[in-house]
N, C-alpha and C. Protein backbone atom coordinates (compact mmCIF):
# COMPACT_ATOMS: atom_id res chain seq x y z
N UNK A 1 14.56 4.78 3.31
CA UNK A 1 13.53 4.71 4.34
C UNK A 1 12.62 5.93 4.25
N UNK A 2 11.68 5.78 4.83
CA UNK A 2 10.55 7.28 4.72
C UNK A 2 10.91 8.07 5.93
N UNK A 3 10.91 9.29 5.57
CA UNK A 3 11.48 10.13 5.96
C UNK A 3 10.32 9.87 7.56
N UNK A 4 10.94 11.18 8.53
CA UNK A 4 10.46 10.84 10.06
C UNK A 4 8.91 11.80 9.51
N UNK A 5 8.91 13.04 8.95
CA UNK A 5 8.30 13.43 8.95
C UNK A 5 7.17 13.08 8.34
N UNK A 6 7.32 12.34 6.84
CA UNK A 6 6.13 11.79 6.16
C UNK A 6 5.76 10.36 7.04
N UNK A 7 6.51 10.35 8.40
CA UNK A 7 6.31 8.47 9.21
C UNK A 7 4.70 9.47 9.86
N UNK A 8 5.37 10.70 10.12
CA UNK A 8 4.17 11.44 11.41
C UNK A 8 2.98 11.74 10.27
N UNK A 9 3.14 12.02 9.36
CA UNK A 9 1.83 12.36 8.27
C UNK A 9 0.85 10.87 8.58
N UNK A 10 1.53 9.98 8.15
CA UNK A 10 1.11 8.75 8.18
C UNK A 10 0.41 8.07 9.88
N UNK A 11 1.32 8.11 10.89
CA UNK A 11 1.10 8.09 11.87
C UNK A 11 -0.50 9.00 12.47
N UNK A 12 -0.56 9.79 11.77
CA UNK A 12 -1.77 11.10 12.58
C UNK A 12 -2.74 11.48 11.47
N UNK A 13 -2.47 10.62 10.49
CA UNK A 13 -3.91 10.63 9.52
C UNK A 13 -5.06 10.30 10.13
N UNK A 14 -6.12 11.20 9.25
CA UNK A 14 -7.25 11.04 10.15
C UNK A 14 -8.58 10.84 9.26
N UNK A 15 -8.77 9.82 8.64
CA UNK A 15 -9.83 9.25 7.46
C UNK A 15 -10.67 9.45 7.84
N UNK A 16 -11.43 10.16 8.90
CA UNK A 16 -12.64 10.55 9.21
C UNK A 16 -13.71 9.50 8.83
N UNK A 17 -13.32 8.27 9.53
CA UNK A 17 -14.45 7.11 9.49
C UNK A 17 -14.32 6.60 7.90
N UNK A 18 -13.28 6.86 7.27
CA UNK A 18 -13.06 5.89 6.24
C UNK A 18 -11.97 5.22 5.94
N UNK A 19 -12.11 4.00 5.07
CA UNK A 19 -11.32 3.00 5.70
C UNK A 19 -10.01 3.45 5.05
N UNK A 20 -8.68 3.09 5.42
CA UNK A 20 -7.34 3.13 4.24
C UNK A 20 -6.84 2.04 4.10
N UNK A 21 -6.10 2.11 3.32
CA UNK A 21 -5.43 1.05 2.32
C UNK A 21 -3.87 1.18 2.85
N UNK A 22 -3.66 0.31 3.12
CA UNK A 22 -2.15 -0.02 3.08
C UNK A 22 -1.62 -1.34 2.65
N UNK A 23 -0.15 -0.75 1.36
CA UNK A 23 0.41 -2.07 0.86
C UNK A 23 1.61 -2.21 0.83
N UNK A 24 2.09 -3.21 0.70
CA UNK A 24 3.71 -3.38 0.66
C UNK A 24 4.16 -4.20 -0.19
N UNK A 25 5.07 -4.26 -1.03
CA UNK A 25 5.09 -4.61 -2.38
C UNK A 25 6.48 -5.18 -2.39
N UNK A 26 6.94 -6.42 -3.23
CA UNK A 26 8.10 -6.63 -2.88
C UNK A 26 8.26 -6.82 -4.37
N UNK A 27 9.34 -6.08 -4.66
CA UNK A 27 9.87 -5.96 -5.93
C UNK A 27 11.41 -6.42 -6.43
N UNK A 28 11.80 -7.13 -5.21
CA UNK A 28 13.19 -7.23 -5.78
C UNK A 28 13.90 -8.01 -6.88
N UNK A 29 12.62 -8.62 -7.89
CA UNK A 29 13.46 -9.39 -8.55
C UNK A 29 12.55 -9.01 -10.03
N UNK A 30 13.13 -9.08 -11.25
CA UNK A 30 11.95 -9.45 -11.98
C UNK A 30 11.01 -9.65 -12.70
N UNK A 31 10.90 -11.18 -11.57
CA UNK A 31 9.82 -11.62 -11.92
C UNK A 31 8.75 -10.81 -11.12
N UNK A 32 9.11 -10.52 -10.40
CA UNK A 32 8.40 -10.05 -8.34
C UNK A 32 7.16 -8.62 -9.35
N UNK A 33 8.41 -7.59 -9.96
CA UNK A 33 8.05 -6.25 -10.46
C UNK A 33 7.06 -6.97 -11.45
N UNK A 34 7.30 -7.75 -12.74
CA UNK A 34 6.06 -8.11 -13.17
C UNK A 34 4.70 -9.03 -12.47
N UNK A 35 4.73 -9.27 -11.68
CA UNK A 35 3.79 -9.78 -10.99
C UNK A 35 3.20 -8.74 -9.60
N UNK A 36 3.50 -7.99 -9.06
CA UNK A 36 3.65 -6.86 -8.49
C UNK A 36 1.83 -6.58 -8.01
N UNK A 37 1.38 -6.64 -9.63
CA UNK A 37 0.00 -5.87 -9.47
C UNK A 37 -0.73 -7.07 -9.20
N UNK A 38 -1.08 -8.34 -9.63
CA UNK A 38 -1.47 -9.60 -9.87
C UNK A 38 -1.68 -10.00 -8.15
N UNK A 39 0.01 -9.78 -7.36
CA UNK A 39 -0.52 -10.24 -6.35
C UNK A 39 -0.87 -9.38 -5.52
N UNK A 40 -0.54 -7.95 -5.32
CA UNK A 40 -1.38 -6.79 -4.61
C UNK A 40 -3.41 -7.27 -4.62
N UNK A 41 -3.39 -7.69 -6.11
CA UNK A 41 -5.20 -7.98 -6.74
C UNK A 41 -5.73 -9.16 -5.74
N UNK A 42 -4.73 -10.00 -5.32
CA UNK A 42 -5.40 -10.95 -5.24
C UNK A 42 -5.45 -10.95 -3.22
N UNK A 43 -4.47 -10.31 -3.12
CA UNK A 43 -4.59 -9.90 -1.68
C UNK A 43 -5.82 -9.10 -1.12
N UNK A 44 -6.00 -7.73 -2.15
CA UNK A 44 -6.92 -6.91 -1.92
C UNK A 44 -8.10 -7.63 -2.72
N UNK A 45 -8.41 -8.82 -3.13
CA UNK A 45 -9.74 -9.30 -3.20
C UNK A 45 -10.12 -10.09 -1.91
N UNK A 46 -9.44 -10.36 -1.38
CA UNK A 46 -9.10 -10.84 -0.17
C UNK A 46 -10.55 -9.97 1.19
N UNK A 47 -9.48 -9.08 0.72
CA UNK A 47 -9.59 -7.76 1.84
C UNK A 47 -11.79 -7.46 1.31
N UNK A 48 -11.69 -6.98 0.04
CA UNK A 48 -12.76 -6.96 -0.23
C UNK A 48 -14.18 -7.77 -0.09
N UNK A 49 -13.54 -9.13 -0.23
CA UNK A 49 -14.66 -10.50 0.47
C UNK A 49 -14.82 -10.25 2.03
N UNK A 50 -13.90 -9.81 2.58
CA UNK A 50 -13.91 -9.52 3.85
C UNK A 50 -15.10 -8.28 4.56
N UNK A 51 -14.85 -7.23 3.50
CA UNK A 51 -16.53 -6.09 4.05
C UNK A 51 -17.30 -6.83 2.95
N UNK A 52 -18.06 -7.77 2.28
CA UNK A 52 -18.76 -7.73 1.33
C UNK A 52 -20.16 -7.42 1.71
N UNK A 53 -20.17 -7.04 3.39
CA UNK A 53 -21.70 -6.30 3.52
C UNK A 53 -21.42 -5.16 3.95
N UNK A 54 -20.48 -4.41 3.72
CA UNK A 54 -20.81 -3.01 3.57
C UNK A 54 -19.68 -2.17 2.26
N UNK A 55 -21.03 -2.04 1.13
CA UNK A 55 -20.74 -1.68 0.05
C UNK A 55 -19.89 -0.66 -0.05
N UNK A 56 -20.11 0.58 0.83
CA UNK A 56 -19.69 1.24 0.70
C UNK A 56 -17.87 1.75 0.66
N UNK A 57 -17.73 0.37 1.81
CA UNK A 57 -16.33 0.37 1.91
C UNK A 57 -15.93 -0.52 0.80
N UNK A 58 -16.02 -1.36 0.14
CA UNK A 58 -15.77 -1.72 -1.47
C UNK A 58 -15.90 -0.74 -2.25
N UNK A 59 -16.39 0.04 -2.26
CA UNK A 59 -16.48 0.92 -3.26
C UNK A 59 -15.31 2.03 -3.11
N UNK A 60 -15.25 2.33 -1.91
CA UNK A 60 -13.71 3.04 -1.78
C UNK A 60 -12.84 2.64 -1.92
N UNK A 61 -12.85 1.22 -1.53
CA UNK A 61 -11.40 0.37 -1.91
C UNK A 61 -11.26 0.17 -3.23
N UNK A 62 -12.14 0.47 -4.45
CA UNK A 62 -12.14 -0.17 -5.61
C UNK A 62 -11.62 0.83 -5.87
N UNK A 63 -11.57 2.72 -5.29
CA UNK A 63 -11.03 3.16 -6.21
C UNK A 63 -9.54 3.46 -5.63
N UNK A 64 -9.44 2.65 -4.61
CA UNK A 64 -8.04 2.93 -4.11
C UNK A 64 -7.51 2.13 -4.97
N UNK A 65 -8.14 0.61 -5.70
CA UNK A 65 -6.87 -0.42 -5.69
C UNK A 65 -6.96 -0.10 -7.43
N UNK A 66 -8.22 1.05 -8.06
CA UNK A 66 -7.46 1.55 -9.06
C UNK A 66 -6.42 2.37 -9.33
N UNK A 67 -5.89 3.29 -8.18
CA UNK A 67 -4.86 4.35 -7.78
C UNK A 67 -3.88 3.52 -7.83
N UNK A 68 -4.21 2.31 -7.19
CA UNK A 68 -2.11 1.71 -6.99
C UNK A 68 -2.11 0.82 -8.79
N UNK A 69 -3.39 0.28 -9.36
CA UNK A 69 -3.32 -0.52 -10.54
C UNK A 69 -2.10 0.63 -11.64
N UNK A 70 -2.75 1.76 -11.20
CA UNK A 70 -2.35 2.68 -12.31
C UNK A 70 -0.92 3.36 -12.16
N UNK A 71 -0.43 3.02 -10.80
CA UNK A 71 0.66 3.66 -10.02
C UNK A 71 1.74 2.28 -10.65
N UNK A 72 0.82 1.32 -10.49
CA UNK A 72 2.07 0.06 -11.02
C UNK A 72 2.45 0.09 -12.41
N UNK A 73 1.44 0.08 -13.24
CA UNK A 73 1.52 0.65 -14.63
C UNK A 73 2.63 1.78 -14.91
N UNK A 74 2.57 2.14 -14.37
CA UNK A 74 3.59 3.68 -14.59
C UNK A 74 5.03 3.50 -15.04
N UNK A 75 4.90 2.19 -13.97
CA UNK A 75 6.82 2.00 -14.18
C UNK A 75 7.31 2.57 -13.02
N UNK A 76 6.71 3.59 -12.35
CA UNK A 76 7.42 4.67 -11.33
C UNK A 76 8.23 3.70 -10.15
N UNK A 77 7.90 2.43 -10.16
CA UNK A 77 8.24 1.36 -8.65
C UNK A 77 9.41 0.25 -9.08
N UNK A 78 9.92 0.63 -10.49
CA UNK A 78 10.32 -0.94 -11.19
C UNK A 78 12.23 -0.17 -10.75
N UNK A 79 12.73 0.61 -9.87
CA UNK A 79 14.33 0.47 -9.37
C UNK A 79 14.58 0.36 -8.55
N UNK A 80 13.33 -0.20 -7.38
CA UNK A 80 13.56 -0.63 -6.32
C UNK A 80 13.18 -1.31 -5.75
N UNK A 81 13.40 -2.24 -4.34
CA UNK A 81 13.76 -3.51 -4.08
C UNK A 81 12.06 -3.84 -3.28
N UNK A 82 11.74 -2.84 -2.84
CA UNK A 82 10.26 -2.56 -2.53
C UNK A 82 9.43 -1.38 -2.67
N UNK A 83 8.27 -1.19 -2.43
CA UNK A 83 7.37 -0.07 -2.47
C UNK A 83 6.21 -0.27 -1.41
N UNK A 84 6.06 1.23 -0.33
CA UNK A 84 4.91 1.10 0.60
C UNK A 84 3.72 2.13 -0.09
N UNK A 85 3.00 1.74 0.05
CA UNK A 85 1.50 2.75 -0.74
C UNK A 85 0.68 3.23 0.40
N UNK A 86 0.30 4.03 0.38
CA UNK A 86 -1.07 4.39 1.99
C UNK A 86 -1.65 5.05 1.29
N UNK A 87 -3.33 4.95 0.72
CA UNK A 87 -4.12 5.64 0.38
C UNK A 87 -5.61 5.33 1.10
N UNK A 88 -6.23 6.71 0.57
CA UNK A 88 -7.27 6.76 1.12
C UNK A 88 -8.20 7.73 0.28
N UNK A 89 -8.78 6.84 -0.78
CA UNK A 89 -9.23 7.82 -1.78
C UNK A 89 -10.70 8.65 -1.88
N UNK A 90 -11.16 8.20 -0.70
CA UNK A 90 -12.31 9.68 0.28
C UNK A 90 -12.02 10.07 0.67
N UNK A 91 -10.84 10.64 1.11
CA UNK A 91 -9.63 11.67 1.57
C UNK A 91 -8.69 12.26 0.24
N UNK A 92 -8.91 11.82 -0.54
CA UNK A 92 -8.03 12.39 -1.43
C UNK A 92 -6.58 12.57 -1.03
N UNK A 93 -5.82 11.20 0.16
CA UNK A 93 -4.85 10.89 0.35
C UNK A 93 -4.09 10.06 -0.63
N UNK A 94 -2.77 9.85 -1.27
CA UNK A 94 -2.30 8.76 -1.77
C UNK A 94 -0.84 9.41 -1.05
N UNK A 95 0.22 8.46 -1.05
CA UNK A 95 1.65 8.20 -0.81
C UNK A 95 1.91 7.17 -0.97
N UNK A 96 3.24 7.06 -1.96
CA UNK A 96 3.84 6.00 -2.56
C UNK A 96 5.42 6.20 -1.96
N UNK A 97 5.95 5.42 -1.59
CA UNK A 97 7.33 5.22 -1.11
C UNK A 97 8.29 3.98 -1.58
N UNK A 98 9.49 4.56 -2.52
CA UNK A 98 10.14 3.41 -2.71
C UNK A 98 10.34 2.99 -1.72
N UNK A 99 11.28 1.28 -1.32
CA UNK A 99 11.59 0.70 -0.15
C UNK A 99 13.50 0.41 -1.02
N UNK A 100 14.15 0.51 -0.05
CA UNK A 100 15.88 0.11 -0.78
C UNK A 100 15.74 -1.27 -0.15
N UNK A 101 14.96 -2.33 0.25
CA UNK A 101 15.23 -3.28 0.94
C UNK A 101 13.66 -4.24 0.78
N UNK A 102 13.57 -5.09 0.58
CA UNK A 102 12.77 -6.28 -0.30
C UNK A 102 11.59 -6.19 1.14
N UNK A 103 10.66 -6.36 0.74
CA UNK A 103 9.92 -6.76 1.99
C UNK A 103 8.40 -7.63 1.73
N UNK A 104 7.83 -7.97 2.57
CA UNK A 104 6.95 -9.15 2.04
C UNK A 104 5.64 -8.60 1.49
N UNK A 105 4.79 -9.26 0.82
CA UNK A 105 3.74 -8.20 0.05
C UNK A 105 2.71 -8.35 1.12
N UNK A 106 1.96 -7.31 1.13
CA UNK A 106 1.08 -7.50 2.43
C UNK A 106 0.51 -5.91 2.00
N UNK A 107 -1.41 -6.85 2.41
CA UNK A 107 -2.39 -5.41 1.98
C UNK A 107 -3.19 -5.67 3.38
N UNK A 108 -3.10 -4.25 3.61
CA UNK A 108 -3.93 -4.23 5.00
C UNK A 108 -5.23 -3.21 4.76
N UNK A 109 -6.56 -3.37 5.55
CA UNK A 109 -7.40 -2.08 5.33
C UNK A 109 -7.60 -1.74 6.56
N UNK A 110 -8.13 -0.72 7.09
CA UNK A 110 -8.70 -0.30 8.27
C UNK A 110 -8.94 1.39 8.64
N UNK A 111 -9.00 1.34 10.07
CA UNK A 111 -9.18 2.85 10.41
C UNK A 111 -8.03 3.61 10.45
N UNK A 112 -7.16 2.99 10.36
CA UNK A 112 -5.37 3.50 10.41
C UNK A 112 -4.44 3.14 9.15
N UNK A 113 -3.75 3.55 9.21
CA UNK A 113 -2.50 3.10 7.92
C UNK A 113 -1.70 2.21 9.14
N UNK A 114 -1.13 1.14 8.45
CA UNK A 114 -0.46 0.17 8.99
C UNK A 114 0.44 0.32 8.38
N UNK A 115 1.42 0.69 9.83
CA UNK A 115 3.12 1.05 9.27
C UNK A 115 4.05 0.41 10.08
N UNK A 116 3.45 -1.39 11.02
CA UNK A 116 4.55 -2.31 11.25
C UNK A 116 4.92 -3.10 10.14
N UNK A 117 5.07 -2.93 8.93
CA UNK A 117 6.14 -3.69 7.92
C UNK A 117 6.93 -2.85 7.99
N UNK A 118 6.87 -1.56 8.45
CA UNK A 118 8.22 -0.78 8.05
C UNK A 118 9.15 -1.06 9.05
N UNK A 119 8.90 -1.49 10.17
CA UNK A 119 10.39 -1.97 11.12
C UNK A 119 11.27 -3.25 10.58
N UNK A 120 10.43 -3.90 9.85
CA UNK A 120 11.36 -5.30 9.03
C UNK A 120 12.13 -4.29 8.43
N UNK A 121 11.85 -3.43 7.63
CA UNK A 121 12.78 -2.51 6.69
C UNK A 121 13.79 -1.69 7.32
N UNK A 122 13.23 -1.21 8.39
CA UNK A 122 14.23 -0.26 9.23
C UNK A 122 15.63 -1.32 9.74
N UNK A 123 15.20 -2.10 9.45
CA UNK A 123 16.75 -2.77 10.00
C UNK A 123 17.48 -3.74 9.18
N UNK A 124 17.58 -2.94 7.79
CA UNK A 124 18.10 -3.34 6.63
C UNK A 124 18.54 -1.77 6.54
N UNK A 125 20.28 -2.31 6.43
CA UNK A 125 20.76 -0.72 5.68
C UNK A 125 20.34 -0.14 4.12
N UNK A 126 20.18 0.89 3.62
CA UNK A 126 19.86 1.64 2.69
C UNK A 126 20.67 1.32 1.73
């Protein structure tokens, strides 16, 4: 689980009017880990059709959802059962968190980091 203290980093971020990225990644099987990035893409094109009149926030998101493309690439996410991401790359924020417990894939954007998927997780032992 993420620690209490990196919950309050997350909790009291402050993007100063720009948007963040939050994802949740379910990796427990895989097939899940090779497909991982494919469906994060297709969620966060999602998200992107959604501001398609204000460029500017596409353009931040493009380089957020190159931060996690390259974070998946790595390998760094492929021994565990999930992974939460919160970035915000006009902040020069990123955090990546394994998950010990599977959880559903889900990309959120906004003025906050969205951290209700993590109570599905909190009540799965470690």
């Amino acid at each position: 689980m993420i620690p209490d203290s990196d919950l309050e980093v997350l909790r009291s971020f402050d993007g100063r009017g720009n948007v963040t990225l939050s994802a949740y990644l379910c990796l427990d099987t895989p097939q899940r880990r090779e497909s991982a990035y494919n469906e994060f893409a297709q969620q966060m094109q999602a998200r992107l059709d959604e501001c398609a009149s204000q460029p500017e926030i596409q353009d931040a998101l493009g380089e957020d959802m190159e931060i996690v493309r390259l974070y998946l690439m790595t390998n760094g996410h492929r021994r565990h059962a999930g992974v939460a991401i919160f970035s915000c790359a006009a902040r020069l924020f990123w955090r990546a968190f394994p998950l010990s417990a599977p959880i559903s894939t889900k990309v959120t954007v906004g003025s906050r980091f969205d951290l209700e998927p993590l109570a599905s997780v909190a009540s799965h032992p470690a």
